[in-house]
Structures are given as structure tokens and as C-alpha cells.
Protein backbone atom coordinates (compact mmCIF):
# COMPACT_ATOMS: atom_id res chain seq x y z
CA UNK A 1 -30.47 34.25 2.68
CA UNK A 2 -28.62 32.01 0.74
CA UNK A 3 -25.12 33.09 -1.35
CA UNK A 4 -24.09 31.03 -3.92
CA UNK A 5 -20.53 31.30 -5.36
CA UNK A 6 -19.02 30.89 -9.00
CA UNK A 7 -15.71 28.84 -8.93
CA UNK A 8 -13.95 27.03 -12.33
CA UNK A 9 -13.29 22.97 -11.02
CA UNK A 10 -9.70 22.18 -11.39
CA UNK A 11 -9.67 18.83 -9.98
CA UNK A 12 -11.33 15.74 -9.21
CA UNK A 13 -10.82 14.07 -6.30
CA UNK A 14 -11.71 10.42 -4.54
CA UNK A 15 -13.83 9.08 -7.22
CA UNK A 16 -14.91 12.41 -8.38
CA UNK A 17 -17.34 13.14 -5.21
CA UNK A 18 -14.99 15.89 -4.04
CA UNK A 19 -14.00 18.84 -6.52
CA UNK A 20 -10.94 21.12 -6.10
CA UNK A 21 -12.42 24.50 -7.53
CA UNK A 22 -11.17 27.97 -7.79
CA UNK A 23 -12.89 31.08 -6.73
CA UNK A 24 -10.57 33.39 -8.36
CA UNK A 25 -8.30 36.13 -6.53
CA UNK A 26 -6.23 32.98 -5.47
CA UNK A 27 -8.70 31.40 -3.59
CA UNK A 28 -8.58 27.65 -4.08
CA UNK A 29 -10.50 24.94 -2.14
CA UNK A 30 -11.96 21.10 -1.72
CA UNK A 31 -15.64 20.62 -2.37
CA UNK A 32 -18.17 18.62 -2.19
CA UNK A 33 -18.78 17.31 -6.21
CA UNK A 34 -21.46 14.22 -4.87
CA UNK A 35 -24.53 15.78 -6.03
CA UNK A 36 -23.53 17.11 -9.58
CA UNK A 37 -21.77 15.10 -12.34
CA UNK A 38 -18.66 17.61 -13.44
CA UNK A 39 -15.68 17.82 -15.06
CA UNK A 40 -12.09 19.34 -14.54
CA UNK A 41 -13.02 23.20 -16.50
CA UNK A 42 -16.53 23.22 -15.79
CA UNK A 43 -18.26 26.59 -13.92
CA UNK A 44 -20.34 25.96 -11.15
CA UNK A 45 -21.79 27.63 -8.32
CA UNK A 46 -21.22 26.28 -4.94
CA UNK A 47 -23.22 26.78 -1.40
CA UNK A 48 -21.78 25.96 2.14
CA UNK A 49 -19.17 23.92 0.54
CA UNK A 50 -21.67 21.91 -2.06
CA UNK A 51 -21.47 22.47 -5.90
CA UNK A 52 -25.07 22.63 -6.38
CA UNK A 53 -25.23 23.33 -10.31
CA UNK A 54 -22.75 23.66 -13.33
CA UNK A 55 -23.69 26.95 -15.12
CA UNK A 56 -22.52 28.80 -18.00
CA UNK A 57 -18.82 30.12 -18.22
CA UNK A 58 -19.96 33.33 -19.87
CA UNK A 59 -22.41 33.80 -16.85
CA UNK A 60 -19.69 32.39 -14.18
CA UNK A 61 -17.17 34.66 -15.74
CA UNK A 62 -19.42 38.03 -15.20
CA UNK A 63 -19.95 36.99 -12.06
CA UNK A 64 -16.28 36.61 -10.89
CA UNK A 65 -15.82 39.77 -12.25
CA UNK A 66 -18.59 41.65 -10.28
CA UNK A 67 -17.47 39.28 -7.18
CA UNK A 68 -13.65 40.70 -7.72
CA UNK A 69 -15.37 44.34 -8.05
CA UNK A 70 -16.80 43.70 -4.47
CA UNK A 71 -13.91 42.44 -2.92
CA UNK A 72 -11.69 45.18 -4.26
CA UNK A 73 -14.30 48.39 -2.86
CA UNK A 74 -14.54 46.59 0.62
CA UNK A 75 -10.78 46.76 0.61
CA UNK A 76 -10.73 50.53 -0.18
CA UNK A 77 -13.27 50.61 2.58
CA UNK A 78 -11.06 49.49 5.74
């Protein structure tokens, strides 16, 4: 199975092939930004540490929420 994550880009990085994006909840991290043309603000969904597409901040928004739902229930959980 394959799990692809929304994050928002915040920076651009070495000729813009690596992408500083954030996942929400504080999560921030380096990506690889080689195989899609972005920009600092776009959504996109990123796999084993590749942004694969952009996709639509309405639709990357929902899906952070739902994401932040998740995390919070596991947490309740332990």
C-alpha cells in the first residue's frame, strides 16, 4: 500500500529540486521537489520523501484536517 501525504511548500531549496514543506501539527521537513515544478504556497502530496503531484488547497486542507483527526484519536488511544 502506498500513503501519500498533504503538506503546504514553504521553501525552495538548491535550485528548486528540494522543497521545505509542512505537514501541519508542527511537522516540517526537506523534500524531494525534482519531479514536479512548484512554488513556495502550493499543496502537494508527497510519498517516501517525493512530492509526486500539486493538488488543490481546498482538497489538501480537508485532508490535513482528517489527518489531524487521526493523529489526535491515536493519542487518546495510548
Amino acid at each position: 500500500m502506498c500513503l501519500g501525504v498533504p503538506a503546504r511548500v514553504i521553501k525552495l531549496k538548491r535550485d528548486e529540486e528540494v522543497a521545505v514543506v509542512d505537514f501541519g501539527g508542527g511537522i516540517i521537513r526537506e523534500v524531494d521537489a525534482s519531479f514536479t515544478q512548484v512554488e513556495i504556497g502550493d499543496y502537494v502530496i508527497v510519498h517516501a520523501g517525493t512530492i509526486i503531484s500539486k493538488v488543490d488547497p481546498e482538497e489538501a486542507l480537508e485532508s490535513i484536517r482528517v489527518w489531524n483527526e487521526i493523529i489526535e484519536k491515536l493519542k487518546t488511544t495510548e
